[in-house]
PDB file of N, CA and C in Angstrom:
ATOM      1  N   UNK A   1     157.697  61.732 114.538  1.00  0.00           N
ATOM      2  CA  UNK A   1     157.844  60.367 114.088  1.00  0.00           C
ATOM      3  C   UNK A   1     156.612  59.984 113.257  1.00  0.00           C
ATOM      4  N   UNK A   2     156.770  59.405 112.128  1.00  0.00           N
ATOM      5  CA  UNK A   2     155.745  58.833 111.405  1.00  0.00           C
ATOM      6  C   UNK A   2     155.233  57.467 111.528  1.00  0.00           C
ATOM      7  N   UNK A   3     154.026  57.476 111.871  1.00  0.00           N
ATOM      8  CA  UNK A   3     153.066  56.343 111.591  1.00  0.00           C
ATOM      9  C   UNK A   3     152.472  55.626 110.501  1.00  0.00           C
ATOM     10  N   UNK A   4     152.784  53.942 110.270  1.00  0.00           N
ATOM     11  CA  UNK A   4     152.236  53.892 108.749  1.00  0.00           C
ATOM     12  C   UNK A   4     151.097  53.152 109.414  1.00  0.00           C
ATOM     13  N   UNK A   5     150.304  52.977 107.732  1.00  0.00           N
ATOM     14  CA  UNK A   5     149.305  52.552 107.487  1.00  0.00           C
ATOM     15  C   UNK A   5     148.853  51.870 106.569  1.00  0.00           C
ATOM     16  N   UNK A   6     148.538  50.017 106.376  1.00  0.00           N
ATOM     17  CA  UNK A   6     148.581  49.544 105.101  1.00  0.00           C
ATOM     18  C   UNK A   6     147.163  50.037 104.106  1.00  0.00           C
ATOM     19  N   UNK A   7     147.330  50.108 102.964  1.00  0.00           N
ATOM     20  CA  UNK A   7     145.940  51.261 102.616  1.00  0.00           C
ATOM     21  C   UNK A   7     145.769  49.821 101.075  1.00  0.00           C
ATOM     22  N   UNK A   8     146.795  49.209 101.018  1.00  0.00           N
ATOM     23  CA  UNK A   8     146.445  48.132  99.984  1.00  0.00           C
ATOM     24  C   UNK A   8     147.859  47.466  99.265  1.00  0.00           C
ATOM     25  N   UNK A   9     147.910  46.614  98.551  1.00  0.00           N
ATOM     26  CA  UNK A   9     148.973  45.926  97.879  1.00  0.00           C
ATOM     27  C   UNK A   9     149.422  46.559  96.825  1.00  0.00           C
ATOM     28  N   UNK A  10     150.727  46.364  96.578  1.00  0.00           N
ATOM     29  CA  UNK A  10     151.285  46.731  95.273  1.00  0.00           C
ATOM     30  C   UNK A  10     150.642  46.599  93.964  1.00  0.00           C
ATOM     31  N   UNK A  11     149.966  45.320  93.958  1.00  0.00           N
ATOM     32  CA  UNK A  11     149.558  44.763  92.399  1.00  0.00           C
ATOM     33  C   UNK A  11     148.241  45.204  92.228  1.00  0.00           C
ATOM     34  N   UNK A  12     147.398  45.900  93.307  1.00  0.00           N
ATOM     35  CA  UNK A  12     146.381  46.457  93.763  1.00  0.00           C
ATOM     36  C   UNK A  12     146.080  47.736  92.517  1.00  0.00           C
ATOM     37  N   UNK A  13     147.284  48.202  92.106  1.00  0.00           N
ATOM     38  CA  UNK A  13     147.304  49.454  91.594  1.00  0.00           C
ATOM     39  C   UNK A  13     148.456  49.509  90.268  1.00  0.00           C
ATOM     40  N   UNK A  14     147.937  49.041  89.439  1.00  0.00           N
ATOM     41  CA  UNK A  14     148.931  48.878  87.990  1.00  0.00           C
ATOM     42  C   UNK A  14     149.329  50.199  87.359  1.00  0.00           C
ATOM     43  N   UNK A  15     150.644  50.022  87.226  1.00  0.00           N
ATOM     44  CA  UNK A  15     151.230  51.332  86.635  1.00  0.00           C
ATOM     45  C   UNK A  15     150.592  52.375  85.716  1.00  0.00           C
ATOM     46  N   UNK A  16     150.896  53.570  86.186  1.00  0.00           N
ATOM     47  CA  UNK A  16     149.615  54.239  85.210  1.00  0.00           C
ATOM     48  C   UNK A  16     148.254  54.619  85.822  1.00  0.00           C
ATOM     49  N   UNK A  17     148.199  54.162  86.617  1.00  0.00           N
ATOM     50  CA  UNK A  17     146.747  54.209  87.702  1.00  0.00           C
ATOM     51  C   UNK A  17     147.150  54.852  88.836  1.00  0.00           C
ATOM     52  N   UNK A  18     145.130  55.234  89.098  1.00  0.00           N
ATOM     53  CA  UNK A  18     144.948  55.460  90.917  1.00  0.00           C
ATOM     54  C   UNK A  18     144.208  55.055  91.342  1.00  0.00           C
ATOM     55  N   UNK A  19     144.348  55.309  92.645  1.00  0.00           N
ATOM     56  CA  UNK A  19     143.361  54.334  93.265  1.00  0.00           C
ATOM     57  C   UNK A  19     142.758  55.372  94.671  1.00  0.00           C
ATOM     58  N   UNK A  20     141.544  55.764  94.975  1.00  0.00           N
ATOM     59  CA  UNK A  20     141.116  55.937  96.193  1.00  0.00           C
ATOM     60  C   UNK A  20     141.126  55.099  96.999  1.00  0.00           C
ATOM     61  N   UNK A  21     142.230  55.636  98.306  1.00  0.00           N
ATOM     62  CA  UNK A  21     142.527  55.080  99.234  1.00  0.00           C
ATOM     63  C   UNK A  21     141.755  55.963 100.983  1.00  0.00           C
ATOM     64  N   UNK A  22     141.887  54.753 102.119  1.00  0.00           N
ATOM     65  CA  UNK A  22     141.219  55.984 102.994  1.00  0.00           C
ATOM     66  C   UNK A  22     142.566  55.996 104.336  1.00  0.00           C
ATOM     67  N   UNK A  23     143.005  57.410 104.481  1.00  0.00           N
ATOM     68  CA  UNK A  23     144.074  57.615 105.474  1.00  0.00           C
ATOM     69  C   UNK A  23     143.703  57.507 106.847  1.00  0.00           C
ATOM     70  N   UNK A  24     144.748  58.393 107.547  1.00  0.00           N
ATOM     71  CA  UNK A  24     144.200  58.491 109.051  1.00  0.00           C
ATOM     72  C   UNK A  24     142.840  59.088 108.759  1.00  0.00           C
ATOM     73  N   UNK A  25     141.894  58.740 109.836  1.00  0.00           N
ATOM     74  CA  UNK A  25     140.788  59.377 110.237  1.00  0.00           C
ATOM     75  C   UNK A  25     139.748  59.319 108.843  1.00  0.00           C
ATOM     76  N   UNK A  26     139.919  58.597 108.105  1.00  0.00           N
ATOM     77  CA  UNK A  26     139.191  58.119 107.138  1.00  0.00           C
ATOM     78  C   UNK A  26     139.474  59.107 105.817  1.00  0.00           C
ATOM     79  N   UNK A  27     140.544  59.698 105.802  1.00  0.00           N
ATOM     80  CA  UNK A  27     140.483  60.986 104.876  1.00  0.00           C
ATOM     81  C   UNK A  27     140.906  60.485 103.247  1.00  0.00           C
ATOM     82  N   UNK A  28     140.438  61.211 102.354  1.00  0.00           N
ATOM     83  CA  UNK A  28     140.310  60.038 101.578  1.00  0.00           C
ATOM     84  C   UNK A  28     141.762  60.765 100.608  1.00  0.00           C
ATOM     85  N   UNK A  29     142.527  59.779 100.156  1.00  0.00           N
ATOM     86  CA  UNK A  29     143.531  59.555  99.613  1.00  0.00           C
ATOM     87  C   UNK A  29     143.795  59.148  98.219  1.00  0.00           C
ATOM     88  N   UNK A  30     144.069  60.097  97.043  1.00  0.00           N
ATOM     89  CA  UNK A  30     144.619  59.414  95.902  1.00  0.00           C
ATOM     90  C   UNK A  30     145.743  58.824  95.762  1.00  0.00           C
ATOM     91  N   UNK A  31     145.863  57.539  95.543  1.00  0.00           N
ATOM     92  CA  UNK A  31     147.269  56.775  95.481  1.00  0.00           C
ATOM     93  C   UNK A  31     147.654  56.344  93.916  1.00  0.00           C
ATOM     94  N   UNK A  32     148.620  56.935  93.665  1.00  0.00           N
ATOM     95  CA  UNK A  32     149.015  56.549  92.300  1.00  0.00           C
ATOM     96  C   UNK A  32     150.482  55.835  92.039  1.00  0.00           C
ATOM     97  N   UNK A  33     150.431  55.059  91.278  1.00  0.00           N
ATOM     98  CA  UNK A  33     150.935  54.184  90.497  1.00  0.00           C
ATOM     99  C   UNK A  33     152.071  54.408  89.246  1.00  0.00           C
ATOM    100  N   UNK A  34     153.607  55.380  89.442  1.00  0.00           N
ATOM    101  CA  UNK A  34     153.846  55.993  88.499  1.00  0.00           C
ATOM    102  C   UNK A  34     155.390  55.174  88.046  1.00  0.00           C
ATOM    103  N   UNK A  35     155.341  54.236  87.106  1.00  0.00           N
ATOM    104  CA  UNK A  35     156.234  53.582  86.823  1.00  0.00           C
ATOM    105  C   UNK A  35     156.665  52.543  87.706  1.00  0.00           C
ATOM    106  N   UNK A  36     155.559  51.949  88.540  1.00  0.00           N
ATOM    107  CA  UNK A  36     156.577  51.322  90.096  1.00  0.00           C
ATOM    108  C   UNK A  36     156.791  52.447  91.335  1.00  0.00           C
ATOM    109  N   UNK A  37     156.627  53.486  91.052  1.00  0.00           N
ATOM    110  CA  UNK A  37     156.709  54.485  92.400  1.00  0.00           C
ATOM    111  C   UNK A  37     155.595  54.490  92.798  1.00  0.00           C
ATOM    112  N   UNK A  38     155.135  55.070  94.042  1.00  0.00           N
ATOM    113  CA  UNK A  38     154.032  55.228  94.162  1.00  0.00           C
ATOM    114  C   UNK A  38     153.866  56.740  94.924  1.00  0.00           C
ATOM    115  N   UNK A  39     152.922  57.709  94.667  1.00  0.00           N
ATOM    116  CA  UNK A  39     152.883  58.789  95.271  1.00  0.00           C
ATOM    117  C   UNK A  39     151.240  59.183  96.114  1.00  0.00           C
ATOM    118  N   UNK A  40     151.173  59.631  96.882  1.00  0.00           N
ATOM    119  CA  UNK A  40     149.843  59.595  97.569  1.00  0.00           C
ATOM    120  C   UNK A  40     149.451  61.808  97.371  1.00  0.00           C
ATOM    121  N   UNK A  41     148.439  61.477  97.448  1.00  0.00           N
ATOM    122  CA  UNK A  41     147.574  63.605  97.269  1.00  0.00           C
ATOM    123  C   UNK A  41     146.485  63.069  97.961  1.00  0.00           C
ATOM    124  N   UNK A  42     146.042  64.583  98.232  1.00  0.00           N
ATOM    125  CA  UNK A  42     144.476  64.717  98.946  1.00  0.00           C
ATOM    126  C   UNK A  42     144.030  63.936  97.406  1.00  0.00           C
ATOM    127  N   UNK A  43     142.706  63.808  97.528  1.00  0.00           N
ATOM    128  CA  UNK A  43     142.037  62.999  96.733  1.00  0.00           C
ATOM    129  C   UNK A  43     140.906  64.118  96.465  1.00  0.00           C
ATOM    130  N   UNK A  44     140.670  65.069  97.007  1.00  0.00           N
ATOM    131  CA  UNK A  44     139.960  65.788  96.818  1.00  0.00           C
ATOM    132  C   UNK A  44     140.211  67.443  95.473  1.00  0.00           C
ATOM    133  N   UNK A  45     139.706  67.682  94.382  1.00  0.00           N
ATOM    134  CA  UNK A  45     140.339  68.979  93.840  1.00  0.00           C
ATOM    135  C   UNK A  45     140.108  69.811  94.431  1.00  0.00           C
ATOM    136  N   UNK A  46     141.108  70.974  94.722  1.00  0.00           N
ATOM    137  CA  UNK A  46     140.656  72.816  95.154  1.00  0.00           C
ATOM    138  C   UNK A  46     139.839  73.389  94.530  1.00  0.00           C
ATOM    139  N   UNK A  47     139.888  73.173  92.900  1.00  0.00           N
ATOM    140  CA  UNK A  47     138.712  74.019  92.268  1.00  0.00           C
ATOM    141  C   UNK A  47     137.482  73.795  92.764  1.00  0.00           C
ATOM    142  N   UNK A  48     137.031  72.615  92.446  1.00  0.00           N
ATOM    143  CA  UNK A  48     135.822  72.006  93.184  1.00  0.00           C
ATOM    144  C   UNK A  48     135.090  70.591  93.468  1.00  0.00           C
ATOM    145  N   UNK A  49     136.306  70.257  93.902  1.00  0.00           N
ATOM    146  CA  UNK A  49     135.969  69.166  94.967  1.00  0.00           C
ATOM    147  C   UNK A  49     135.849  67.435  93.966  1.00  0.00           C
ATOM    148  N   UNK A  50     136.865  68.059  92.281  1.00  0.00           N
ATOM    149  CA  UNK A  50     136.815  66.967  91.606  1.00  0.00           C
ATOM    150  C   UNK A  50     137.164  65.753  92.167  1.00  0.00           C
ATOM    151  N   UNK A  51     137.315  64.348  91.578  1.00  0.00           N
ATOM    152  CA  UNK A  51     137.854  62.851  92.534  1.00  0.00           C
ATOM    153  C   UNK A  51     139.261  62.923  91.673  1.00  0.00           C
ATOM    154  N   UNK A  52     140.506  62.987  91.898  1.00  0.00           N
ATOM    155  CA  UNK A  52     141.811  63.311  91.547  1.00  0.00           C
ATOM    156  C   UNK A  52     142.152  61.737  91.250  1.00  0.00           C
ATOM    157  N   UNK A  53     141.730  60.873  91.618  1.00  0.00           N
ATOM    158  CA  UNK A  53     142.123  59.884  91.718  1.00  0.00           C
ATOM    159  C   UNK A  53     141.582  59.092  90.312  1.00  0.00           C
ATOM    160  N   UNK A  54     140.505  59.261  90.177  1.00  0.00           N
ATOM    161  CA  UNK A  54     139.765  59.062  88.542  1.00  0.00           C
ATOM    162  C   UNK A  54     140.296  60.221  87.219  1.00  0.00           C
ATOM    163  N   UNK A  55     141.480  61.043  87.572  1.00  0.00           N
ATOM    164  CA  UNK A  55     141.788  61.729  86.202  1.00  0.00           C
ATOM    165  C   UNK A  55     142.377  60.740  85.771  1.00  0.00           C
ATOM    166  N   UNK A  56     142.734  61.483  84.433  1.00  0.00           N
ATOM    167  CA  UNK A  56     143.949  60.924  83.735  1.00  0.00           C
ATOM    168  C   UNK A  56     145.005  61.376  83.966  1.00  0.00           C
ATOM    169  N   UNK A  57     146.167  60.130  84.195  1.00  0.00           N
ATOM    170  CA  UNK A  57     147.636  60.569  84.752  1.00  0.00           C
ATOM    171  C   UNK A  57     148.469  60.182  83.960  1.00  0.00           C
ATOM    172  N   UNK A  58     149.549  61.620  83.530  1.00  0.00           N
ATOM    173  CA  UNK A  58     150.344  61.402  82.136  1.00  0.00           C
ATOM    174  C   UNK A  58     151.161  61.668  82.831  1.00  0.00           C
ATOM    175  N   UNK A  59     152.566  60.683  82.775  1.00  0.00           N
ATOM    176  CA  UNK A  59     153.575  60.660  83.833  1.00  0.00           C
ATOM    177  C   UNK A  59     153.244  60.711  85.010  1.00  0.00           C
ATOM    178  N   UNK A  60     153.585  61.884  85.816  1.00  0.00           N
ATOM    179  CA  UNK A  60     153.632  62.136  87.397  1.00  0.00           C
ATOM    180  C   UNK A  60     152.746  63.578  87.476  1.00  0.00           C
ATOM    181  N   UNK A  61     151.778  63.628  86.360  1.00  0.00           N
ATOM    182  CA  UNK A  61     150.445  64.656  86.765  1.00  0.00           C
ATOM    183  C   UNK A  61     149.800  63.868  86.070  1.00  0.00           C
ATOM    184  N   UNK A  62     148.494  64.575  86.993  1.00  0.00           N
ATOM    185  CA  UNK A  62     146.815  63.823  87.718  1.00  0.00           C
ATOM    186  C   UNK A  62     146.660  65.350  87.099  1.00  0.00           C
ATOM    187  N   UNK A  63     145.462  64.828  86.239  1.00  0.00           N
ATOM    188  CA  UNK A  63     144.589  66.030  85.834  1.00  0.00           C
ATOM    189  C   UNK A  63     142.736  65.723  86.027  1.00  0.00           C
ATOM    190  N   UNK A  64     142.322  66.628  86.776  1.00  0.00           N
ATOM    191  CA  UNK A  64     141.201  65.968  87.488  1.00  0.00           C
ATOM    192  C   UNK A  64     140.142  66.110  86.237  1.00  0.00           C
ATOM    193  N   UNK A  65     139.089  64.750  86.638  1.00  0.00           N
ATOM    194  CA  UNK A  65     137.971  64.307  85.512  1.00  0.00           C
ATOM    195  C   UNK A  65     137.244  65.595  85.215  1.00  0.00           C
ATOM    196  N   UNK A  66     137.143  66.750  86.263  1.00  0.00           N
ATOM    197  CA  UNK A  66     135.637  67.481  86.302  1.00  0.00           C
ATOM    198  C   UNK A  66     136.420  68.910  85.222  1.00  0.00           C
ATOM    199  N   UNK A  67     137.184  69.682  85.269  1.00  0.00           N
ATOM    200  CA  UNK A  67     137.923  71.024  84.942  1.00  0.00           C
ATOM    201  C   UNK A  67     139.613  70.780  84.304  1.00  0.00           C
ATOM    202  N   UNK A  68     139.855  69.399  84.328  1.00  0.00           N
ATOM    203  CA  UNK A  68     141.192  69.478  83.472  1.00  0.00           C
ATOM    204  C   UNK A  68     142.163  70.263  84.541  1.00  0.00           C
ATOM    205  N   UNK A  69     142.126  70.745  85.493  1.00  0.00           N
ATOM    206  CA  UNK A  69     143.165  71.186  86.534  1.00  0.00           C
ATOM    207  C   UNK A  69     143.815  70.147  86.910  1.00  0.00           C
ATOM    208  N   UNK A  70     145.472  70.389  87.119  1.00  0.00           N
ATOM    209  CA  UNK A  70     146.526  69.764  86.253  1.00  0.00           C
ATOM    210  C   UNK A  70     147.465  69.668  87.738  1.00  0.00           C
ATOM    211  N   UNK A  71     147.707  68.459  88.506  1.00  0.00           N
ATOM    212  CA  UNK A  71     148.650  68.389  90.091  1.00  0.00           C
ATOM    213  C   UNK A  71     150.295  67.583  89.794  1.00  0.00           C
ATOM    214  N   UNK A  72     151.121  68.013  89.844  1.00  0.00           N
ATOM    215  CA  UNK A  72     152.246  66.777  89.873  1.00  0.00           C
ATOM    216  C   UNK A  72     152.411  65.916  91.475  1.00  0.00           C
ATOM    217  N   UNK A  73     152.077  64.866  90.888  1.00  0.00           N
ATOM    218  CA  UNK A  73     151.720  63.797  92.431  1.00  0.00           C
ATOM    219  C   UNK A  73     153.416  63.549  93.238  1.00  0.00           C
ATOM    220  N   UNK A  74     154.287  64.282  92.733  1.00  0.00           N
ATOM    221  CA  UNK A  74     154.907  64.125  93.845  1.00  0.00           C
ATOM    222  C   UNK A  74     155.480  65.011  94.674  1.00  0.00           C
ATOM    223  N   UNK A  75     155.116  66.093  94.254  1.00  0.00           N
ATOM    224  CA  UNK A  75     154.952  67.990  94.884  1.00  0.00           C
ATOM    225  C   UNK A  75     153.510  68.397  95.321  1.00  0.00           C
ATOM    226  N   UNK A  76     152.486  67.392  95.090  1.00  0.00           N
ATOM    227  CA  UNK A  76     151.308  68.783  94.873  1.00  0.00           C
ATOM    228  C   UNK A  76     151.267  69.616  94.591  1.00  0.00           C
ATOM    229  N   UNK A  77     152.345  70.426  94.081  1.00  0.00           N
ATOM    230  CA  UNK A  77     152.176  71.747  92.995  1.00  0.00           C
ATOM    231  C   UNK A  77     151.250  71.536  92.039  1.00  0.00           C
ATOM    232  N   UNK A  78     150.512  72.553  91.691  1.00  0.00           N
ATOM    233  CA  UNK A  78     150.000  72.818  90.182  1.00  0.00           C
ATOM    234  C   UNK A  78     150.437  73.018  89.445  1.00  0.00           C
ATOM    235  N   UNK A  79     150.157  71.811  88.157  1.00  0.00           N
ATOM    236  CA  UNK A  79     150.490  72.045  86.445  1.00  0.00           C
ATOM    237  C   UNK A  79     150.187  72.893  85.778  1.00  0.00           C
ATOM    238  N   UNK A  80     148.861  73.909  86.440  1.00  0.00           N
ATOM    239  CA  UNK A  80     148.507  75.093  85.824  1.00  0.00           C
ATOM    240  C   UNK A  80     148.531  76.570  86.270  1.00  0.00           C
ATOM    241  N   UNK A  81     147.999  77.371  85.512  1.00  0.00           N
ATOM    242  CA  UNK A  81     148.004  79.063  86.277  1.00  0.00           C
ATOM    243  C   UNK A  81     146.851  78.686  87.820  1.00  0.00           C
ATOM    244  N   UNK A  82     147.523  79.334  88.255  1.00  0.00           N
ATOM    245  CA  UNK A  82     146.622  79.838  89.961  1.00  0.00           C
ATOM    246  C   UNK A  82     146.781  79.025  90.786  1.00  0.00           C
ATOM    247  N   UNK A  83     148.222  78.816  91.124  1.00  0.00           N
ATOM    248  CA  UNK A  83     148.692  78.598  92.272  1.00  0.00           C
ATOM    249  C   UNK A  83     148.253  77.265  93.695  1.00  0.00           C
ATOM    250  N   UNK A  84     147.249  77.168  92.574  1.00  0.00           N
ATOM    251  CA  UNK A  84     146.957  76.209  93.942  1.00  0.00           C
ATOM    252  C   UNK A  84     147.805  74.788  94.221  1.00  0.00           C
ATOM    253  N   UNK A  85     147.463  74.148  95.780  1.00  0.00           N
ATOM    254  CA  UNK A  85     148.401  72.699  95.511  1.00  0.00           C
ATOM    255  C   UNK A  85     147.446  72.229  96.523  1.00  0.00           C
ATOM    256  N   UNK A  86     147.752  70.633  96.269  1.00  0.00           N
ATOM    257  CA  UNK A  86     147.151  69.461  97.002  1.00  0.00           C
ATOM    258  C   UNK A  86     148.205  69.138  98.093  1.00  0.00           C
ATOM    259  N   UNK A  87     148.012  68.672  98.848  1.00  0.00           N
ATOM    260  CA  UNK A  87     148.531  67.734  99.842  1.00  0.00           C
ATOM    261  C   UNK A  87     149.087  66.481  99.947  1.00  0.00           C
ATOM    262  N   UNK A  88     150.361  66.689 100.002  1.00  0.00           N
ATOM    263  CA  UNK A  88     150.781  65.371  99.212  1.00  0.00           C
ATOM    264  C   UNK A  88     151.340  64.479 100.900  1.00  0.00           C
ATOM    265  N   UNK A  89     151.323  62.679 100.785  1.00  0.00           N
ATOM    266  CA  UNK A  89     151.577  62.323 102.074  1.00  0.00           C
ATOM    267  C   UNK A  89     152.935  61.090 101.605  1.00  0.00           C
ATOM    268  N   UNK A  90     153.456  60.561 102.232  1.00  0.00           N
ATOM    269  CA  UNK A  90     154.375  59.588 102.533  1.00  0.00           C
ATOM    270  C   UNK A  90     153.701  58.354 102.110  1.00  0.00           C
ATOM    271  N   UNK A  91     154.726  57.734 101.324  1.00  0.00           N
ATOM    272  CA  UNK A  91     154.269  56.355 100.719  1.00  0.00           C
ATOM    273  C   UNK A  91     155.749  55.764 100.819  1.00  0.00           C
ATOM    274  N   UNK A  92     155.626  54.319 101.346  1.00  0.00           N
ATOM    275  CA  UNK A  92     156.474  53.401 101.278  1.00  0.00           C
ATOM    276  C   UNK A  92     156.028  52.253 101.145  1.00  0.00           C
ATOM    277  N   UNK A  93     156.960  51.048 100.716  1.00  0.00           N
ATOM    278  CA  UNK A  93     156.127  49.443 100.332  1.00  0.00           C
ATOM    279  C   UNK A  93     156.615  48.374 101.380  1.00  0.00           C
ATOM    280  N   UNK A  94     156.551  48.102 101.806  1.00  0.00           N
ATOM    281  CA  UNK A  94     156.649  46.638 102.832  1.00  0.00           C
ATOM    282  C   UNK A  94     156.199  45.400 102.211  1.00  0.00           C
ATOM    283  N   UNK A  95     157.540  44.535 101.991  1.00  0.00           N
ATOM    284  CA  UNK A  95     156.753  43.546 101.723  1.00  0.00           C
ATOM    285  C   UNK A  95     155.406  43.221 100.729  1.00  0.00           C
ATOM    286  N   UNK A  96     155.499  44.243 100.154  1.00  0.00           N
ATOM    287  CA  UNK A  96     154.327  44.129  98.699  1.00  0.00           C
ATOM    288  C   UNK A  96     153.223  44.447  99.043  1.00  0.00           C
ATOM    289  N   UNK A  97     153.190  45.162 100.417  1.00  0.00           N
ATOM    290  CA  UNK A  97     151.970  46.297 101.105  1.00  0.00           C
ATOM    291  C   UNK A  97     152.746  47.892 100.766  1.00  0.00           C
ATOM    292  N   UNK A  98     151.394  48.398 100.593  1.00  0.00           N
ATOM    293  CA  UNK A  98     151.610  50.124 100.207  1.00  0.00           C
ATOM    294  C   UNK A  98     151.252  50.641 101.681  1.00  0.00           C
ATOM    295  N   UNK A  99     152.213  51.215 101.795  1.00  0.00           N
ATOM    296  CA  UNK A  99     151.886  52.009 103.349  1.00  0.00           C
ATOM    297  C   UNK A  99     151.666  53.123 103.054  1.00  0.00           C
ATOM    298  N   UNK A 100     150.705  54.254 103.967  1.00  0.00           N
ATOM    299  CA  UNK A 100     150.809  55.320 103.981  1.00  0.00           C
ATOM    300  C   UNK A 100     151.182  56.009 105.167  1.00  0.00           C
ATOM    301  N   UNK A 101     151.953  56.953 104.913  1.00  0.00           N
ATOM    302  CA  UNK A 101     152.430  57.464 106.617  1.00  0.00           C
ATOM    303  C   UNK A 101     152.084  58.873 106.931  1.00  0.00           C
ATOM    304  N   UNK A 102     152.312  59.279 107.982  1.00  0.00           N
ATOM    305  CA  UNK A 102     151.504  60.486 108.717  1.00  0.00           C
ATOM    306  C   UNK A 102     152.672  60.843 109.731  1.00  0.00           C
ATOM    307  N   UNK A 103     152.546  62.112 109.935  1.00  0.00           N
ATOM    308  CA  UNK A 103     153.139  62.706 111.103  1.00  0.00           C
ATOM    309  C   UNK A 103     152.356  62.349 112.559  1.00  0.00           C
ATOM    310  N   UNK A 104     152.662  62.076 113.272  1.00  0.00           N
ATOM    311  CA  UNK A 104     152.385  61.802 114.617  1.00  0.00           C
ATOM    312  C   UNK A 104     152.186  63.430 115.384  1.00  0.00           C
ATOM    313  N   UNK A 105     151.045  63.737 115.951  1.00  0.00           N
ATOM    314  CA  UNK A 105     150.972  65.152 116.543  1.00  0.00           C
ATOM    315  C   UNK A 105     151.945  64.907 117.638  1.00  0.00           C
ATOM    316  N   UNK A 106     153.059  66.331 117.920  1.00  0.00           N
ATOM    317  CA  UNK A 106     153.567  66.074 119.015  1.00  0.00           C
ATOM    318  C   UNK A 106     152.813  66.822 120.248  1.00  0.00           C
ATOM    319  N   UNK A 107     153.303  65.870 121.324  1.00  0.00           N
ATOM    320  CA  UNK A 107     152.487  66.735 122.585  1.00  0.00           C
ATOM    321  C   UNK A 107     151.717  66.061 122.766  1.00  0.00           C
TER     322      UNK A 107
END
């Protein structure tokens, strides 16, 4: 079962944008802004540790400020060669709050 979490408002984050957000356990969260959708990634890059949340986002890929390595925010797949992917989490809106949600550990 998933747990949400309000992480900020809709108008918080204008289309076209991201925004560092902080999840469970303070983990830090890119939240983006893609036409009215909204999609959430680690906030952190694999190459090395760019802020994903400060690239530039053309459509529904985040290409990070530091190496141009290239994520589609609503797969975490990579836009480029070598395989890597981000972590992508659950976003829904309430009431004109952005939630973020999480799996609940079972057990």
């Amino acid at each position: 079962m998933a747990q949400w979490k309000k992480v900020c408002n809709v108008e918080d984050i204008p289309p076209g944008s991201g925004r560092l957000v902080m999840g469970l356990y303070d983990k830090p969260i890119a939240l983006f802004n893609v036409e009215g959708s909204f999609y959430a990634i680690n906030a952190i890059c694999p190459h090395m540790g760019g802020p994903l949340q400060s690239g530039r986002l053309e459509g529904k890929v985040i290409y990070c400020p530091w190496h141009q390595w290239s994520f589609c925010v609503d797969t975490g797949e990579a836009d480029h060669q070598g395989g890597h992917k981000v972590s992508i989490y659950q976003v829904q809106i309430q009431d004109g709050s952005v939630m973020l949600g999480w799996l609940q550990n079972p057990g």
